[in-house]
C-alpha atoms as a PDB file:
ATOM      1  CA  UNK A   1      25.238  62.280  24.841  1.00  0.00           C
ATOM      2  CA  UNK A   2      24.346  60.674  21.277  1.00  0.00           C
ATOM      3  CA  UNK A   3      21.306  62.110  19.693  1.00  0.00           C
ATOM      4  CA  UNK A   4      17.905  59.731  18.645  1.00  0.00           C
ATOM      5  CA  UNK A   5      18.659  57.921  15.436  1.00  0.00           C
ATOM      6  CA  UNK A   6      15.225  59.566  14.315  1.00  0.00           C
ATOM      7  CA  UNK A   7      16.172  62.867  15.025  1.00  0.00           C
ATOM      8  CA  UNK A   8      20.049  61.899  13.244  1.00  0.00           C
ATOM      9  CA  UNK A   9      18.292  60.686  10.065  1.00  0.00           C
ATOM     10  CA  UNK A  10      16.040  63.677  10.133  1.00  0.00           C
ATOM     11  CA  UNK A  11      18.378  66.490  10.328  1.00  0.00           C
ATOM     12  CA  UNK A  12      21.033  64.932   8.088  1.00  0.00           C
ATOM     13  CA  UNK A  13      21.756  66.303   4.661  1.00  0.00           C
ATOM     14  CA  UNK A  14      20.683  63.837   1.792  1.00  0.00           C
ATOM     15  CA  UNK A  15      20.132  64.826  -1.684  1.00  0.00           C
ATOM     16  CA  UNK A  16      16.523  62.549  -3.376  1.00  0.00           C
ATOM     17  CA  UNK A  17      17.542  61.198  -6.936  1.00  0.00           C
ATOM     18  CA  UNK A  18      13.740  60.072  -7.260  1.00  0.00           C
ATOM     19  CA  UNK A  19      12.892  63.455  -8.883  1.00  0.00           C
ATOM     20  CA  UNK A  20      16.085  63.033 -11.150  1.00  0.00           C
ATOM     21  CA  UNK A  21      15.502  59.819 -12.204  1.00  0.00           C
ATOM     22  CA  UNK A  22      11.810  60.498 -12.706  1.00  0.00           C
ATOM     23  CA  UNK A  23      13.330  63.138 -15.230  1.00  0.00           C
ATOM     24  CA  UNK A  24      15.321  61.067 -16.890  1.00  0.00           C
ATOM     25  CA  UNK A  25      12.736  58.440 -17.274  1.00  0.00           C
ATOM     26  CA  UNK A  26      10.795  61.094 -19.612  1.00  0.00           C
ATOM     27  CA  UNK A  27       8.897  62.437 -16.605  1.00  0.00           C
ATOM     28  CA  UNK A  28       7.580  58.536 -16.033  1.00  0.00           C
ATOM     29  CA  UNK A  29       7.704  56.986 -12.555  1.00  0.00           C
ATOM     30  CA  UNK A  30       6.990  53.723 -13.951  1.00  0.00           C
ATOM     31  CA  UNK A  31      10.852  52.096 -13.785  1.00  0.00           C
ATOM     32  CA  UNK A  32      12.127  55.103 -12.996  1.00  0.00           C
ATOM     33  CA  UNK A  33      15.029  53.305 -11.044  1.00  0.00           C
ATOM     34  CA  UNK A  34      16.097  51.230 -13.746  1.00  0.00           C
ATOM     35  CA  UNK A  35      19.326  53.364 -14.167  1.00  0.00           C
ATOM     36  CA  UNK A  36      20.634  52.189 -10.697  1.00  0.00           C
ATOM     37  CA  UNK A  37      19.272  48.529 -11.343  1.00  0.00           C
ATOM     38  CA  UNK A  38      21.039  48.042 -15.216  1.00  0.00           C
ATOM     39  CA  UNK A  39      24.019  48.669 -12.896  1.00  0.00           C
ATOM     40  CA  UNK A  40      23.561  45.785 -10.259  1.00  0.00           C
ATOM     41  CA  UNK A  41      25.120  42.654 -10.680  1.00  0.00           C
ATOM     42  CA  UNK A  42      22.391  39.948 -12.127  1.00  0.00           C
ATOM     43  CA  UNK A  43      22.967  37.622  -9.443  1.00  0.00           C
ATOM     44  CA  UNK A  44      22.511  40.115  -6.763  1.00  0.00           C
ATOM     45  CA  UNK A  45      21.459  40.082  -3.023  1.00  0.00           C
ATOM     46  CA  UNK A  46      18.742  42.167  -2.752  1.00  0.00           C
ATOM     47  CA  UNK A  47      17.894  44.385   0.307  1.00  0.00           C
ATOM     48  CA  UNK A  48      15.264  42.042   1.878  1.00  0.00           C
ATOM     49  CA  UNK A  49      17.757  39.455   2.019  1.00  0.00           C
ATOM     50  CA  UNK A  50      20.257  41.139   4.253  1.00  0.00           C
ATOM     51  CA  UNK A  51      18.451  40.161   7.949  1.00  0.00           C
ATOM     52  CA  UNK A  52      17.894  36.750   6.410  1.00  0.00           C
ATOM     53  CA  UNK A  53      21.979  36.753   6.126  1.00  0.00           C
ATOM     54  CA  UNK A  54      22.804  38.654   9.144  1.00  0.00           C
ATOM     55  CA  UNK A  55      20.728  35.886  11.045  1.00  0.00           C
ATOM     56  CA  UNK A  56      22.434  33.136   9.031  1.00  0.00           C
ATOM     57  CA  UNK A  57      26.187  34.660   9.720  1.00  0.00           C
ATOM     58  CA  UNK A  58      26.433  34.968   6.437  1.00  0.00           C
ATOM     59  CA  UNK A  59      28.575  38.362   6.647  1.00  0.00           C
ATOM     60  CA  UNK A  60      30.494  37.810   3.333  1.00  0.00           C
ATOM     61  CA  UNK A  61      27.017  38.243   1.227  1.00  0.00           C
ATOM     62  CA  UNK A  62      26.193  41.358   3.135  1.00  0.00           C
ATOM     63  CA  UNK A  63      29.467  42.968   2.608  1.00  0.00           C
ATOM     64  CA  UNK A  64      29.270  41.888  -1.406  1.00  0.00           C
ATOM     65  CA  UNK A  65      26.004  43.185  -1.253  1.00  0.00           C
ATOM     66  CA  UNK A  66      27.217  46.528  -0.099  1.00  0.00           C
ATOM     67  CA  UNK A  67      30.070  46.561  -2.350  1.00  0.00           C
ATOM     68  CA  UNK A  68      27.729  45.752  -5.606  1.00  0.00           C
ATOM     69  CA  UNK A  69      24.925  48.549  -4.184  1.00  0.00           C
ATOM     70  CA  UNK A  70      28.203  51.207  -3.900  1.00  0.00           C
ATOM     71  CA  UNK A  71      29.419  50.198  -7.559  1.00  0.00           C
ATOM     72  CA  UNK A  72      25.724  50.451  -8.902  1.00  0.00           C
ATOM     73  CA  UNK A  73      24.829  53.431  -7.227  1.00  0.00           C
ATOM     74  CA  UNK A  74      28.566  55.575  -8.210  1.00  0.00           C
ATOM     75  CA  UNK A  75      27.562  54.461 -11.931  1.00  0.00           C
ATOM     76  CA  UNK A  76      24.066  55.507 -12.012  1.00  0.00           C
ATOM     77  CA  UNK A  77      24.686  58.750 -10.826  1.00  0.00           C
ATOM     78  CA  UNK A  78      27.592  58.943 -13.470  1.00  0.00           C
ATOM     79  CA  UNK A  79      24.744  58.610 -15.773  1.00  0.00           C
ATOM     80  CA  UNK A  80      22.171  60.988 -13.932  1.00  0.00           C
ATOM     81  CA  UNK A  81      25.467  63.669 -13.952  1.00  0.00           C
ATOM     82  CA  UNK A  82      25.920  63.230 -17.729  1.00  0.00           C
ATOM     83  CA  UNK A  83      22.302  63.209 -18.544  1.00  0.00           C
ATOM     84  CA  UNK A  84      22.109  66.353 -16.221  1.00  0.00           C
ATOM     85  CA  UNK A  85      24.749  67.976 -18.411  1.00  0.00           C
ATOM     86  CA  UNK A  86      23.110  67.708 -21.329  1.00  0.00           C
ATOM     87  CA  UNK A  87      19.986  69.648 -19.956  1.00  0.00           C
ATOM     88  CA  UNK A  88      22.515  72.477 -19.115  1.00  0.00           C
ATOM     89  CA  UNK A  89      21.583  75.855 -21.329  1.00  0.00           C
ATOM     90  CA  UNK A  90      25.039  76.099 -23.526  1.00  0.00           C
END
């Protein structure tokens, strides 16, 4: 019998970057995600515009919206993992 997808999402391990980036940032929330955005392509899909697509068929966009948001996101934390290194006491 498959479990709730609230009850999935809610006991399944994740790791927040939010306080990392925050960090990062200089302890500033304002743009604190602009580490994962200077690594999105400029002409990107955004988020919002996925159900638009899904309802238009267009399945291509979605996947090369997936692809750019996996690429973006394995960069920035490349960057959050060498700006975490730093920190480290020698």
């Amino acid at each position: 019998m498959s479990k709730p997808l609230a009850e999935v999402l809610h006991w399944k391990p994740f790791i927040d970057l939010k306080p990392v980036l925050v960090m990062i940032n200089g302890g500033r929330f304002e743009k604190y995600d602009k580490f994962v955005d200077m690594y999105r392509a400029e002409t990107r899909t955004r988020g919002a515009d996925v159900p638009v697509l899904f309802a238009r068929g267009d399945y291509d966009s979605i996947i090369e919206y997936v692809k750019d948001e996996y690429q973006a996101t394995l960069k920035a934390l490349k960057h959050i993992k060498e700006a975490l290194e730093k920190l480290k006491p020698q």
